[in-house]
C-alpha atoms as a PDB file:
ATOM      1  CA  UNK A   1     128.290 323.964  78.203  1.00  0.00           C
ATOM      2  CA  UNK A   2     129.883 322.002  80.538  1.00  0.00           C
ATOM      3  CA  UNK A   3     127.133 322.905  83.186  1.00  0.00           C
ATOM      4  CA  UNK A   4     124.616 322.232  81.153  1.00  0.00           C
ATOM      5  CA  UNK A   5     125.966 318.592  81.075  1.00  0.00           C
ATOM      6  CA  UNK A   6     126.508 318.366  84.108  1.00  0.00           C
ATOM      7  CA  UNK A   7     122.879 319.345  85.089  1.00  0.00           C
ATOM      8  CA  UNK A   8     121.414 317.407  81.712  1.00  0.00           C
ATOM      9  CA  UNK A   9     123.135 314.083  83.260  1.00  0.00           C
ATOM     10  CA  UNK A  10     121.721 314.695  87.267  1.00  0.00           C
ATOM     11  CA  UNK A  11     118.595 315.213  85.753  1.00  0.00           C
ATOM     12  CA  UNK A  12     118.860 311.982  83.476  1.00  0.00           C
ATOM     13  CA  UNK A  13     120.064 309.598  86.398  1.00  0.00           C
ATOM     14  CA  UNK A  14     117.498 311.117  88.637  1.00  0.00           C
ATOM     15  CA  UNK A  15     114.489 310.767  86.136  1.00  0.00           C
ATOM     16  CA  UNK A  16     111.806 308.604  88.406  1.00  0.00           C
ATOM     17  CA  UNK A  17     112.056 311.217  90.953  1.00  0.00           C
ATOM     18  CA  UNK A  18     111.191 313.941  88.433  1.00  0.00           C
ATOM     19  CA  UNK A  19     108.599 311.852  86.921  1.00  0.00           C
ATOM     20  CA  UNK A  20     107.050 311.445  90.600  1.00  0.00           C
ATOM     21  CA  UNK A  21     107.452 315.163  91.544  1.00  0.00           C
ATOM     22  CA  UNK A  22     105.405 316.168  88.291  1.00  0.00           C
ATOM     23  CA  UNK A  23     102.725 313.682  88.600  1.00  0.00           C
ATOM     24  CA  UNK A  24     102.391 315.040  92.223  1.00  0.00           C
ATOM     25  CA  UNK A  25     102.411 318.648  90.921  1.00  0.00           C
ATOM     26  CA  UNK A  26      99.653 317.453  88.314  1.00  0.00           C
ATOM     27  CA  UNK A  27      97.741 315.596  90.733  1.00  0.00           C
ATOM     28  CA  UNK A  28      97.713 318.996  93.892  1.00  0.00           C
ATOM     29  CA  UNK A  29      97.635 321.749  91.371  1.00  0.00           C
ATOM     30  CA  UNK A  30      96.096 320.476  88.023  1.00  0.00           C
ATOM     31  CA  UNK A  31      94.930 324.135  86.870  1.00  0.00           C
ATOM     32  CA  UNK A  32      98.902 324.625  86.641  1.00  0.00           C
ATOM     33  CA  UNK A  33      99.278 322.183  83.981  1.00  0.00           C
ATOM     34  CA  UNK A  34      95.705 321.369  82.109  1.00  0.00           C
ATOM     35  CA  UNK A  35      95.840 324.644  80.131  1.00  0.00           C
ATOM     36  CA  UNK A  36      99.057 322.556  78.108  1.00  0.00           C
ATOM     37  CA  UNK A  37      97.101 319.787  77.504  1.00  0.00           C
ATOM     38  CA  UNK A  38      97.069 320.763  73.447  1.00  0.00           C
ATOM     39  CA  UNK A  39     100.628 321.068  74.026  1.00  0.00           C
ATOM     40  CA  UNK A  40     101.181 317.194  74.284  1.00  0.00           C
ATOM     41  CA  UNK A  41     102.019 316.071  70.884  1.00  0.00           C
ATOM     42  CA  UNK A  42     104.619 318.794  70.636  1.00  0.00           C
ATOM     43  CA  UNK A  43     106.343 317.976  73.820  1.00  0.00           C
ATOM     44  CA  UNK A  44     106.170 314.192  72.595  1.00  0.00           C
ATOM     45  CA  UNK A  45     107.846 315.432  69.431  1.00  0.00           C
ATOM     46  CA  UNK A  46     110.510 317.039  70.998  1.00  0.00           C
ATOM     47  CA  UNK A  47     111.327 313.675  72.509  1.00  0.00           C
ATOM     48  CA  UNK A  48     111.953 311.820  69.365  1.00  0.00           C
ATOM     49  CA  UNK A  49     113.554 314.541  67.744  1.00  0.00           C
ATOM     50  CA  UNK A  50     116.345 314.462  70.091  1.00  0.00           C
ATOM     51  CA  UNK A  51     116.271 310.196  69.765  1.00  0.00           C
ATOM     52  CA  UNK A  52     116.690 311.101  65.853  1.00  0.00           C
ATOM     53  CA  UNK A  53     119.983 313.059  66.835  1.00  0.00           C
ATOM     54  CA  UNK A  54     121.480 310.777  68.298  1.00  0.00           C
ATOM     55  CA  UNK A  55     120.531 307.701  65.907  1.00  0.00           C
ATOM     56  CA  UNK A  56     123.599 306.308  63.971  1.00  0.00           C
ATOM     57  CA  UNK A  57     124.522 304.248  61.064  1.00  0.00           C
ATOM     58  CA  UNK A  58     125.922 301.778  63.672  1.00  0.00           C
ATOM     59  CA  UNK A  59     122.382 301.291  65.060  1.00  0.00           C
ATOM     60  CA  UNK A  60     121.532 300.273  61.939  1.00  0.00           C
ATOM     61  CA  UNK A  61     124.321 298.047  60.885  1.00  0.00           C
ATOM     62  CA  UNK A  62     123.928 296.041  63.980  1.00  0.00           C
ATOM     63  CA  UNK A  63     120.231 295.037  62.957  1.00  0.00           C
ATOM     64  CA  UNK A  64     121.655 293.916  59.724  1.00  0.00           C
ATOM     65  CA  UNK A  65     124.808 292.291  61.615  1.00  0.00           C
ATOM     66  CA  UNK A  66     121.847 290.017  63.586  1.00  0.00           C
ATOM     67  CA  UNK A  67     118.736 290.679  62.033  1.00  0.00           C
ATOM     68  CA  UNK A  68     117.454 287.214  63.840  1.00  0.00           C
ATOM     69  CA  UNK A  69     117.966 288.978  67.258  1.00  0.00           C
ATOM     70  CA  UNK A  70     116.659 292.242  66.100  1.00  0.00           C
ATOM     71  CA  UNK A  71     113.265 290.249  64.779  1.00  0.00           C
ATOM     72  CA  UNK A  72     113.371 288.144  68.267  1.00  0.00           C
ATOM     73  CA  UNK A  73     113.189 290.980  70.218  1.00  0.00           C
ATOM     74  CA  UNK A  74     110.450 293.257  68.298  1.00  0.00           C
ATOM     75  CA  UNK A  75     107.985 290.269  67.707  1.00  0.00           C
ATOM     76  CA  UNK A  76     108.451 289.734  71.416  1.00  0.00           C
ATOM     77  CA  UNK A  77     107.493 293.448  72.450  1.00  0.00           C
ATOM     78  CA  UNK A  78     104.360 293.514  70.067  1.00  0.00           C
ATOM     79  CA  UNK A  79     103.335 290.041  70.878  1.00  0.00           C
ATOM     80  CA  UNK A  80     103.433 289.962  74.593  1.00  0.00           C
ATOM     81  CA  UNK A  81     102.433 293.587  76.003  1.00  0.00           C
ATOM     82  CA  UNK A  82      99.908 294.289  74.013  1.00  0.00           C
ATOM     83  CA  UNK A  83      98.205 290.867  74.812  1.00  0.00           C
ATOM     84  CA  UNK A  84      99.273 290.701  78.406  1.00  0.00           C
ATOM     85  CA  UNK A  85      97.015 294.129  77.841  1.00  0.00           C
ATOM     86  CA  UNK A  86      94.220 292.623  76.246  1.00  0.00           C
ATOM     87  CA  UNK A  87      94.290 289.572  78.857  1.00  0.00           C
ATOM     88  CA  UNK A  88      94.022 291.553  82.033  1.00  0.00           C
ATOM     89  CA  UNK A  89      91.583 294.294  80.369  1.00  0.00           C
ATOM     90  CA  UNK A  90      89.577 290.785  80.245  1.00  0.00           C
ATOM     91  CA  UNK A  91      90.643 289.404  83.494  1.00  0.00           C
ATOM     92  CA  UNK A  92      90.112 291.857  85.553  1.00  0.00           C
ATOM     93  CA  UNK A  93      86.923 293.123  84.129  1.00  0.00           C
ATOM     94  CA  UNK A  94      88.213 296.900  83.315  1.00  0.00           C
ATOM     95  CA  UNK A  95      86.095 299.643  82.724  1.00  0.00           C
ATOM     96  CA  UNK A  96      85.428 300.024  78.689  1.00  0.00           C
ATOM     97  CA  UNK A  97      88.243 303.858  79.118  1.00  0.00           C
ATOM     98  CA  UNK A  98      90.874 302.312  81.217  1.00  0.00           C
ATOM     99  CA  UNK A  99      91.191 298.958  79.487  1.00  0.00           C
ATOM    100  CA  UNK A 100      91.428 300.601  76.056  1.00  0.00           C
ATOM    101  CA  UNK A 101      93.920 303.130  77.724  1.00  0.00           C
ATOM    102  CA  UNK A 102      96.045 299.535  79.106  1.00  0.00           C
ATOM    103  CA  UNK A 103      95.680 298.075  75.673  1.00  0.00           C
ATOM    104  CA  UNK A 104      96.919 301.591  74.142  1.00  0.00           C
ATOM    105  CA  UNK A 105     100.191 301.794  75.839  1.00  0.00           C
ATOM    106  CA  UNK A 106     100.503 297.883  75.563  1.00  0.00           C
ATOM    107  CA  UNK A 107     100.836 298.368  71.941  1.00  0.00           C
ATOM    108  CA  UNK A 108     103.401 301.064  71.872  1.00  0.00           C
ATOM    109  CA  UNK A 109     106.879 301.045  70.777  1.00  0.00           C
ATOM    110  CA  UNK A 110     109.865 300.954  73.150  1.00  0.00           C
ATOM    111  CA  UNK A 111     110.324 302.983  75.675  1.00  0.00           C
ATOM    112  CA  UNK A 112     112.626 305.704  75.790  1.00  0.00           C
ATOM    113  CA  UNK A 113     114.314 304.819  78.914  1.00  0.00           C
ATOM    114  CA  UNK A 114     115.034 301.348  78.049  1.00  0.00           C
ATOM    115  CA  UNK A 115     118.353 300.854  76.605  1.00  0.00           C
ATOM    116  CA  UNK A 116     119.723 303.470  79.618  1.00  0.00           C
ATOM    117  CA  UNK A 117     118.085 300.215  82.266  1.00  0.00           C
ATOM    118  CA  UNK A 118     120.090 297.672  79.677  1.00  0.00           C
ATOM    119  CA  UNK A 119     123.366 299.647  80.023  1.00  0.00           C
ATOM    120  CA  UNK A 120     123.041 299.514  83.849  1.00  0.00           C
ATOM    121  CA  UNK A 121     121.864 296.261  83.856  1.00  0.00           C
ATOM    122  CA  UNK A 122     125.301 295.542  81.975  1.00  0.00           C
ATOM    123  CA  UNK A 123     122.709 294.025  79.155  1.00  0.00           C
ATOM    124  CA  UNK A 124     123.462 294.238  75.411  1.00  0.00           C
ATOM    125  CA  UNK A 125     123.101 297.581  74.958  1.00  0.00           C
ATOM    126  CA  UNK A 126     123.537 297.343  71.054  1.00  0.00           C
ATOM    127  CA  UNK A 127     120.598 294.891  70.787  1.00  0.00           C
ATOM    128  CA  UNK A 128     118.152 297.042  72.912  1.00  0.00           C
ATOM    129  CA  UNK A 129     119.004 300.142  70.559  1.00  0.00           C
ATOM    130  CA  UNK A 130     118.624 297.924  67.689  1.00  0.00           C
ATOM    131  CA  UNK A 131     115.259 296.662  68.892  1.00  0.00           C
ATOM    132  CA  UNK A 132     113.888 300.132  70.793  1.00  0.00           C
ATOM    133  CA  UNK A 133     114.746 301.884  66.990  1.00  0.00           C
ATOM    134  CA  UNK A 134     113.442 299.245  65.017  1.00  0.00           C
ATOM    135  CA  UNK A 135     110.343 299.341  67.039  1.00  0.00           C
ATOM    136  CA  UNK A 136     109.567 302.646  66.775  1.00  0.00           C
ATOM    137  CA  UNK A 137     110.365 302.978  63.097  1.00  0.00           C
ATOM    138  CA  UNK A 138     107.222 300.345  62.556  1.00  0.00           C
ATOM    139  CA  UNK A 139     105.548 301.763  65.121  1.00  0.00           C
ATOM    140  CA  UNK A 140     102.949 303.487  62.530  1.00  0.00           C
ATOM    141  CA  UNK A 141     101.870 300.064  61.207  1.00  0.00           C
ATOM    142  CA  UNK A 142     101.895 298.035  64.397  1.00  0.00           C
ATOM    143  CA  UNK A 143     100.637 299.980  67.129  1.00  0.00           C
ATOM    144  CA  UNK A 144      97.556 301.210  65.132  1.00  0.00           C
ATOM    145  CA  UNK A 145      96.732 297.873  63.976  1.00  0.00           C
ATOM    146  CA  UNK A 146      96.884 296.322  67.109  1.00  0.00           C
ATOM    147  CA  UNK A 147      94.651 298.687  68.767  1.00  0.00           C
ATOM    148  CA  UNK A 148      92.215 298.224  66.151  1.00  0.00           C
ATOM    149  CA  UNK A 149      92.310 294.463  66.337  1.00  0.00           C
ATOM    150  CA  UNK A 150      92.643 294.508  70.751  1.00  0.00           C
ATOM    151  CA  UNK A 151      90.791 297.548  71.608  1.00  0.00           C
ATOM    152  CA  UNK A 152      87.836 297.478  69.296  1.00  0.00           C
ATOM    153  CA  UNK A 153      86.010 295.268  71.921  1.00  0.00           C
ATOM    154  CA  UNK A 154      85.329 298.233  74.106  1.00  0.00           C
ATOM    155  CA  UNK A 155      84.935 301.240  71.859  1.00  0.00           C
ATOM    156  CA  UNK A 156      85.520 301.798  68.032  1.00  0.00           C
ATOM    157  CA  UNK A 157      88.772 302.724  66.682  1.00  0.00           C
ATOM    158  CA  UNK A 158      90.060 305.371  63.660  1.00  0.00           C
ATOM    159  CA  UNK A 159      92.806 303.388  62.386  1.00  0.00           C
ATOM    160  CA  UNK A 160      93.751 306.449  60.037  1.00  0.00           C
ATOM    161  CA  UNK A 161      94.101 308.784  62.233  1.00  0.00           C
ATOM    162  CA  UNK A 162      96.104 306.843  65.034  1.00  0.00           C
ATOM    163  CA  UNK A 163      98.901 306.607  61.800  1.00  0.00           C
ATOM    164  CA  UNK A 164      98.484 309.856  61.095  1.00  0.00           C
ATOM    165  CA  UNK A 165      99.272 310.826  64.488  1.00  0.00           C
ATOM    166  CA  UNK A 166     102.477 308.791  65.099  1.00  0.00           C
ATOM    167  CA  UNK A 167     103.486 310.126  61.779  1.00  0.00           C
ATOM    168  CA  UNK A 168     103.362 313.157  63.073  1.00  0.00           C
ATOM    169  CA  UNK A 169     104.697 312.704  66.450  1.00  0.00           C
ATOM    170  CA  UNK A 170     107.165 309.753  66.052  1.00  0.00           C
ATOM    171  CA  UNK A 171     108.821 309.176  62.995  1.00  0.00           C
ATOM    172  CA  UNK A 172     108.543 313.008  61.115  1.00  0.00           C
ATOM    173  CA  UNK A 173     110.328 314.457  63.746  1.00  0.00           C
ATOM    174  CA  UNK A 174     112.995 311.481  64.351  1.00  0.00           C
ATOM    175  CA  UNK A 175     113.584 311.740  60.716  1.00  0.00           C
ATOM    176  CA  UNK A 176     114.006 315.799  60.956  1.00  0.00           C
ATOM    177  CA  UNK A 177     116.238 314.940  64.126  1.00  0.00           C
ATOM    178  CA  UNK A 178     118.608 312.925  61.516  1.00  0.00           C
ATOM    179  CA  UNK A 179     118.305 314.945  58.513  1.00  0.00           C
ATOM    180  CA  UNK A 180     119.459 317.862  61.245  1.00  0.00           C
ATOM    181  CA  UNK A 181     122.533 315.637  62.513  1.00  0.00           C
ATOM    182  CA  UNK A 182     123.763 314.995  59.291  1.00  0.00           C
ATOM    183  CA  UNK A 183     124.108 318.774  58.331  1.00  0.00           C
ATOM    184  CA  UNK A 184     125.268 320.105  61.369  1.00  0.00           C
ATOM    185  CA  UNK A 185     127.397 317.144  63.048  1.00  0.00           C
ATOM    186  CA  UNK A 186     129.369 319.284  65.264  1.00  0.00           C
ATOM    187  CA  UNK A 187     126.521 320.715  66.949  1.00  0.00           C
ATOM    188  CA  UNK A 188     124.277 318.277  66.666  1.00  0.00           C
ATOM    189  CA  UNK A 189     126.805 315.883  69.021  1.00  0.00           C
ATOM    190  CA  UNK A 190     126.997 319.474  71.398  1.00  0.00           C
ATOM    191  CA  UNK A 191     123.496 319.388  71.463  1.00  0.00           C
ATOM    192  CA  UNK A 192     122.969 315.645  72.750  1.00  0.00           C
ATOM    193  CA  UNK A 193     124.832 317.070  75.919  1.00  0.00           C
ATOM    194  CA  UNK A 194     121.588 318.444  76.836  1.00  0.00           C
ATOM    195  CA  UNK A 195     119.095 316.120  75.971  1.00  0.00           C
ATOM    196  CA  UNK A 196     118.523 313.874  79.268  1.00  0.00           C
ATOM    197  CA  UNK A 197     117.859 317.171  80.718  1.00  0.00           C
ATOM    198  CA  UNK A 198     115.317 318.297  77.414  1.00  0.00           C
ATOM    199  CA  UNK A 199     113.367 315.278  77.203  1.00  0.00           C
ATOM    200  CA  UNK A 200     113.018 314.639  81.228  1.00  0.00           C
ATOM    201  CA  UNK A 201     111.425 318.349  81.215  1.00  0.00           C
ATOM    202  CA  UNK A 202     109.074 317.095  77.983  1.00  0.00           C
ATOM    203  CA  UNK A 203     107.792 313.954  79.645  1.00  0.00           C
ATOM    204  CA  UNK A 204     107.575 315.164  82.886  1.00  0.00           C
ATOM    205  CA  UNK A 205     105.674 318.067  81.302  1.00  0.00           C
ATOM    206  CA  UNK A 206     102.785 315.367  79.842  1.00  0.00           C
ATOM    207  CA  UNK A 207     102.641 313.281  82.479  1.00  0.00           C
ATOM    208  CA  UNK A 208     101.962 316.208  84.652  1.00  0.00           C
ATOM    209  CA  UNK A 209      99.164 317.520  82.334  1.00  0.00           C
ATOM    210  CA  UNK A 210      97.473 313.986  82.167  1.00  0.00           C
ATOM    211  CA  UNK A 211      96.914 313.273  85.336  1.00  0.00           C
ATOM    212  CA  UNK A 212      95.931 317.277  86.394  1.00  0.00           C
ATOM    213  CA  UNK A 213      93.392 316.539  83.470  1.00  0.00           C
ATOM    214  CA  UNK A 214      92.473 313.195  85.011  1.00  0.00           C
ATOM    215  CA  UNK A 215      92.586 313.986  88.818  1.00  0.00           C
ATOM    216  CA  UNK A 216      89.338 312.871  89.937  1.00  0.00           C
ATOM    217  CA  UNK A 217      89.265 309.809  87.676  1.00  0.00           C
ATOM    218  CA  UNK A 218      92.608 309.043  89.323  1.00  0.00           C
ATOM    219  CA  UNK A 219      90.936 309.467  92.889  1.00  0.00           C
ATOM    220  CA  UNK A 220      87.847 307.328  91.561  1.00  0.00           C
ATOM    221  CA  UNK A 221      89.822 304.223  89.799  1.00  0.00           C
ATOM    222  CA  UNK A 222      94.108 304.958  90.639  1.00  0.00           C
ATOM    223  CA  UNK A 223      94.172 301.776  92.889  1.00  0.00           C
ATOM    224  CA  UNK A 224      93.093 299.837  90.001  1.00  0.00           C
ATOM    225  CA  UNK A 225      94.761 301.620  87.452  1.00  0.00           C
ATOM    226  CA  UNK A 226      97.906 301.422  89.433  1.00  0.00           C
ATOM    227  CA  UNK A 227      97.780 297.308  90.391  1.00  0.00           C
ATOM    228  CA  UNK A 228      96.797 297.024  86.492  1.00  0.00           C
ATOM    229  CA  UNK A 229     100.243 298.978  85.307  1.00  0.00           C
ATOM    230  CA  UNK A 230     102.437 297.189  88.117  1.00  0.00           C
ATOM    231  CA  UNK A 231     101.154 293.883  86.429  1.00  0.00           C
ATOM    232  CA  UNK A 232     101.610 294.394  83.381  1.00  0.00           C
ATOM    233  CA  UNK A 233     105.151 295.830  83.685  1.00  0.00           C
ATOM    234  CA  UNK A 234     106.281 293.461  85.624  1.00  0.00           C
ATOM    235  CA  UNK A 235     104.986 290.659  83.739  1.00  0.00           C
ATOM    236  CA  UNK A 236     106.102 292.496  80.510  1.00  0.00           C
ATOM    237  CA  UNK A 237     109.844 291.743  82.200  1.00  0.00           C
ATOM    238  CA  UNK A 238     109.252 288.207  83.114  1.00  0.00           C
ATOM    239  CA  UNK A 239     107.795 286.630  79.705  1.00  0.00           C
ATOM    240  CA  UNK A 240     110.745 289.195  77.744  1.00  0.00           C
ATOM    241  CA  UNK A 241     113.527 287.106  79.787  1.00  0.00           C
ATOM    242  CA  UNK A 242     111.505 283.819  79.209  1.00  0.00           C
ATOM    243  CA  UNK A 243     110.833 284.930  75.482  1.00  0.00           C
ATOM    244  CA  UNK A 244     114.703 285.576  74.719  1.00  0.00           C
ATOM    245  CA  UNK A 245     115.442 282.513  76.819  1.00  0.00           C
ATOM    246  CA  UNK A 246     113.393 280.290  74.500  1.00  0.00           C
ATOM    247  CA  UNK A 247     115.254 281.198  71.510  1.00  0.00           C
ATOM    248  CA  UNK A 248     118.722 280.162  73.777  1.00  0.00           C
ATOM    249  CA  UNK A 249     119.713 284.223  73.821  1.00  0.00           C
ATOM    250  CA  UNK A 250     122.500 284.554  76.033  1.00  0.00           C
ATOM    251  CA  UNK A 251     121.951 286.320  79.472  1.00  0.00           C
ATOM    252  CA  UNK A 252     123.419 289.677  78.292  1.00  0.00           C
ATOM    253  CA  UNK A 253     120.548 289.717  75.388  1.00  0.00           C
ATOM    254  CA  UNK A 254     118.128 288.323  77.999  1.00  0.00           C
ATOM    255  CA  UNK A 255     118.364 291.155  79.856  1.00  0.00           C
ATOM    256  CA  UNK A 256     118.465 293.555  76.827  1.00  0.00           C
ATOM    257  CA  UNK A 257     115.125 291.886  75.511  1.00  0.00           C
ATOM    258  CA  UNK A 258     113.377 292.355  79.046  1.00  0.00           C
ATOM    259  CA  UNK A 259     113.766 296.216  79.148  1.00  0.00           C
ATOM    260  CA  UNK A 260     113.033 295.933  75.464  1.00  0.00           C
ATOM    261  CA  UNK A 261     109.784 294.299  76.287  1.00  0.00           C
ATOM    262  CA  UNK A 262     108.760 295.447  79.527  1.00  0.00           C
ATOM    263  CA  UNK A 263     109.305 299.693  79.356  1.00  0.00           C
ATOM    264  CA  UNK A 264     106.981 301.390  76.901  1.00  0.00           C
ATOM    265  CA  UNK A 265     107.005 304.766  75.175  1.00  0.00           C
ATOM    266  CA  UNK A 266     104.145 305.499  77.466  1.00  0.00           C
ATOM    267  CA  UNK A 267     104.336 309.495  76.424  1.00  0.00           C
ATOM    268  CA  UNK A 268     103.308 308.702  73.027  1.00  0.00           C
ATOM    269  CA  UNK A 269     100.268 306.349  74.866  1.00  0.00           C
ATOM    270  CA  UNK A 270      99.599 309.856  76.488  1.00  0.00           C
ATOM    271  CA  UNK A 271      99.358 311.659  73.202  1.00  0.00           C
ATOM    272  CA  UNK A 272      97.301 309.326  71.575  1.00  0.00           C
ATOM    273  CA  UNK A 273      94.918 308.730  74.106  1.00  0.00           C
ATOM    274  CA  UNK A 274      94.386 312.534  74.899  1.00  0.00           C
ATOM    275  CA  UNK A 275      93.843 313.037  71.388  1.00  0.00           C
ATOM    276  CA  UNK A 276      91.616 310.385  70.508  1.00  0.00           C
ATOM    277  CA  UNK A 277      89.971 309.013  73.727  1.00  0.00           C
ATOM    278  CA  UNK A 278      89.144 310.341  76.945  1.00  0.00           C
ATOM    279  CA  UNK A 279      91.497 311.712  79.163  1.00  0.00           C
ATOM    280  CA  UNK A 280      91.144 308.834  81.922  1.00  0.00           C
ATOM    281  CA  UNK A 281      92.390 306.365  79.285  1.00  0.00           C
ATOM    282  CA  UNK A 282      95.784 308.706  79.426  1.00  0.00           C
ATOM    283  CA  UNK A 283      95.869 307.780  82.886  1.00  0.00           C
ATOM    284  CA  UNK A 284      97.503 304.544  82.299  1.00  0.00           C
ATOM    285  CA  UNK A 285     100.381 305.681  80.308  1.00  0.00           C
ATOM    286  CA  UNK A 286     101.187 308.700  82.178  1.00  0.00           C
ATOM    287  CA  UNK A 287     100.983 305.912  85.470  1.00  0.00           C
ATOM    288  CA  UNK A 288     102.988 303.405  83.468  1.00  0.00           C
ATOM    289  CA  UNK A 289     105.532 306.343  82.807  1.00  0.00           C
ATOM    290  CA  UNK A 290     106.427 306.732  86.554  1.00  0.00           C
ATOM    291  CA  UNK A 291     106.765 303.025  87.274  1.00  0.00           C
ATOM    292  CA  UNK A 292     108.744 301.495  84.694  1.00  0.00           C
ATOM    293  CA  UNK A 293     111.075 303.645  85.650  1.00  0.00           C
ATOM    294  CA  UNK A 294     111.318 302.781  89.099  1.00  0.00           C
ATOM    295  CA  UNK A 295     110.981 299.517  88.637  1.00  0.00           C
ATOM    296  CA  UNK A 296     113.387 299.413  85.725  1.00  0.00           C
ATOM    297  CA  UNK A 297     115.910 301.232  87.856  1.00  0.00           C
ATOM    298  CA  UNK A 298     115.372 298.753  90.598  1.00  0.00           C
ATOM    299  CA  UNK A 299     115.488 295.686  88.334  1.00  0.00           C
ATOM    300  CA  UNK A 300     118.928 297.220  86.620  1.00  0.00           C
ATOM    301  CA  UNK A 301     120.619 297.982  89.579  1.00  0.00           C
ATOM    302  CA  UNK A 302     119.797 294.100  90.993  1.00  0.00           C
ATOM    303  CA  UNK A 303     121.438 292.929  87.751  1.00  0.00           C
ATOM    304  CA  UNK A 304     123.978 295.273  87.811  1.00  0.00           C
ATOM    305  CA  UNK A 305     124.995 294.097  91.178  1.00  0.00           C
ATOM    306  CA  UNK A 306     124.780 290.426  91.000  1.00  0.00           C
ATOM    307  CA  UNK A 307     127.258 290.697  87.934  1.00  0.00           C
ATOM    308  CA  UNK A 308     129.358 292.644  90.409  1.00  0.00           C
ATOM    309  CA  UNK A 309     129.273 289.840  92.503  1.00  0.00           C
ATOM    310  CA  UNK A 310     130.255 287.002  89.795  1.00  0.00           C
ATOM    311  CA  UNK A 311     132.825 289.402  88.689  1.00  0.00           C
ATOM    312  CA  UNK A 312     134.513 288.834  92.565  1.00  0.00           C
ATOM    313  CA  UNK A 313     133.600 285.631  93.348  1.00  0.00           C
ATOM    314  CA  UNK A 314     135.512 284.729  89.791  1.00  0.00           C
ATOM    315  CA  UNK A 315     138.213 287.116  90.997  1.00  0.00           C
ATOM    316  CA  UNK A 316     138.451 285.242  94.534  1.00  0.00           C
ATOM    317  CA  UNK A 317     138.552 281.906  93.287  1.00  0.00           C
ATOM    318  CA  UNK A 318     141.362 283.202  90.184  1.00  0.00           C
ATOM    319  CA  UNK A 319     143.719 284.066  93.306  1.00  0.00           C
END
C-alpha cells in the first residue's frame, strides 16, 4: 500500500504534466481515445465518488461556523465566471459552439484541484473546502439555470436534462462515496491513499477523449479557444481576490476565494457538453482543464513563496 501512495501522491503533485501528456496523446492519436467517448460520465463519476470519501462532518461544521464566508465565496464563483463567460462570448464575437462551451464551464462548480492550489498557496484551506463542497452540492440548481439564462442566446437549452445529468454524475455518486465511508471507515481512509493517482487517470482519461474527438476543430479555432480560457481564468483569479477583498476578507481567505473562483470542475463541463452539445463546445473545458492547473500551480507557488519571504524578513528583523 505504501507504493501505491507513494505513486498516488507523484502523480497528484505532478498533475498539469499528466493533463498535458493526455491532451497531446488525444490530440496525435485521437482513434486511441474517441472509442471512450460514452465512457465520460462514468470517469467523471468516479471523480466525485472519491471527493464523497473523503468529505467530513468538519467540512460541514465549518460552513455553519462562518456561513457569511461560505455564502461570500459561492455567490462570488457563480456570479463572476459565468458572466466573465457570457461577457467575452459577447466581446469577442465567439462562434454560437465555443461560446456556449465558455459559458458551460463558466457556470460549473469548483474545481477539483482548487483547495490542493489554496493549501500551497498557504490560503484558508478550510474555507476553500467549505466553498468547493458547498458549490458542488448546489451545483444541480445553479449551473443548469445559469446556462439556460447565459447560453440560450446562441442555441436552446434542456434545462431538465442538464439536472438530470449532474444528478447523475455529481451529487449521486458523492453521496454513494459518503454513504460508503461511513460503513467501511477503515478502508474507506486506506482507500483515499490512492485517489490523486485514481482521479488524475479519470480526468486525464476525458480530457484526452475530448480533444481526440475535437482535433480538427482544435486545429481550426485552438488559438482562440485557448486566449478565450487564459482570460477567463485569469480574470476569474483577479475579480475572486478583489471580490473577497471587498467584503474586508483577510489575505489567507483572499487567496482561498481566488482558487475558489478562478479553477472550475471543467471535467463535468466535458461531460455535459459531450452529452448535450457538440463536441467542439467540450473543447473549452477539456482546454480550461490543462491551464488552471498550470496556472494555479504557478500562482500558488508565487504565494507560497512570498509568505516564505515575510516569514524571514519578520525573522531577520525579530533578531
Amino acid at each position: 500500500m505504501n507504493t501505491v501512495a507513494k505513486v498516488s501522491s507523484f502523480v497528484g503533485r505532478t498533475f498539469s504534466v499528466w493533463v498535458i501528456v493526455f491532451a497531446c496523446l488525444g490530440f496525435f492519436f485521437p482513434q486511441v481515445f474517441i472509442p471512450l467517448k460514452g465512457y465520460i460520465s462514468i470517469f467523471l463519476g468516479i471523480v466525485m465518488f472519491g471527493m464523497g470519501l473523503t468529505l467530513s462532518s468538519a467540512d460541514f461544521r465549518e460552513v455553519f461556523r462562518r456561513p457569511l464566508e461560505v455564502l461570500i465565496g459561492v455567490v462570488g464563483h457563480y456570479m463572476i465566471m459565468p458572466l466573465l463567460a457570457y461577457g467575452l462570448a459577447i466581446l469577442l464575437k465567439l462562434p454560437p459552439e465555443i461560446a456556449v462551451g465558455v459559458i458551460l464551464v463558466g457556470c460549473c462548480p469548483s474545481g477539483t484541484s482548487s483547495n490542493v492550489m489554496a493549501l500551497l498557496a498557504k490560503g484558508d484551506v478550510a474555507l476553500g473546502v467549505s466553498i468547493a463542497s458547498v458549490s458542488t452540492l448546489i451545483a444541480p440548481l445553479a449551473t443548469p439555470a445559469l446556462i439556460s439564462l447565459l447560453a440560450g442566446r446562441w442555441m436552446p437549452i434542456d434545462g431538465g436534462a442538464l439536472i438530470k445529468d449532474i444528478l447523475m454524475v455529481v451529487i449521486f455518486p458523492i453521496i454513494l462515496g459518503v454513504i460508503v465511508k461511513s460503513l467501511f471507515k477503515k478502508q474507506a481512509e486506506a482507500s483515499v491513499l490512492a485517489l490523486p493517482l485514481v482521479s488524475t487517470v479519470a480526468i486525464v482519461i476525458i480530457v484526452a477523449i475530448v480533444v481526440g474527438g475535437s482535433k480538427a476543430k482544435i486545429v481550426e479555432s485552438g488559438l482562440l479557444i485557448f486566449a478565450v480560457v487564459i482570460l477567463h481564468n485569469g480574470l476569474g483569479y483577479l475579480l475572486g481576490y478583489w471580490f473577497a477583498k471587498l467584503f474586508r476578507m483577510n489575505y489567507s481567505k483572499r487567496k482561498a476565494v481566488l482558487f475558489e473562483t478562478g479553477m472550475q470542475n471543467s471535467g463535468l463541463g466535458a461531460a455535459l457538453a459531450s452529452a448535450h452539445f457538440s463536441p467542439i463546445a467540450a473543447v473549452p473545458s477539456a482546454i480550461f482543464s490543462v491551464w488552471h492547473n498550470i496556472s494555479g500551480s504557478l500562482l500558488a507557488t508565487w504565494f507560497a513563496r512570498r509568505a516564505e519571504k515575510a516569514e524571514m524578513k519578520e525573522m531577520n528583523s525579530a533578531t
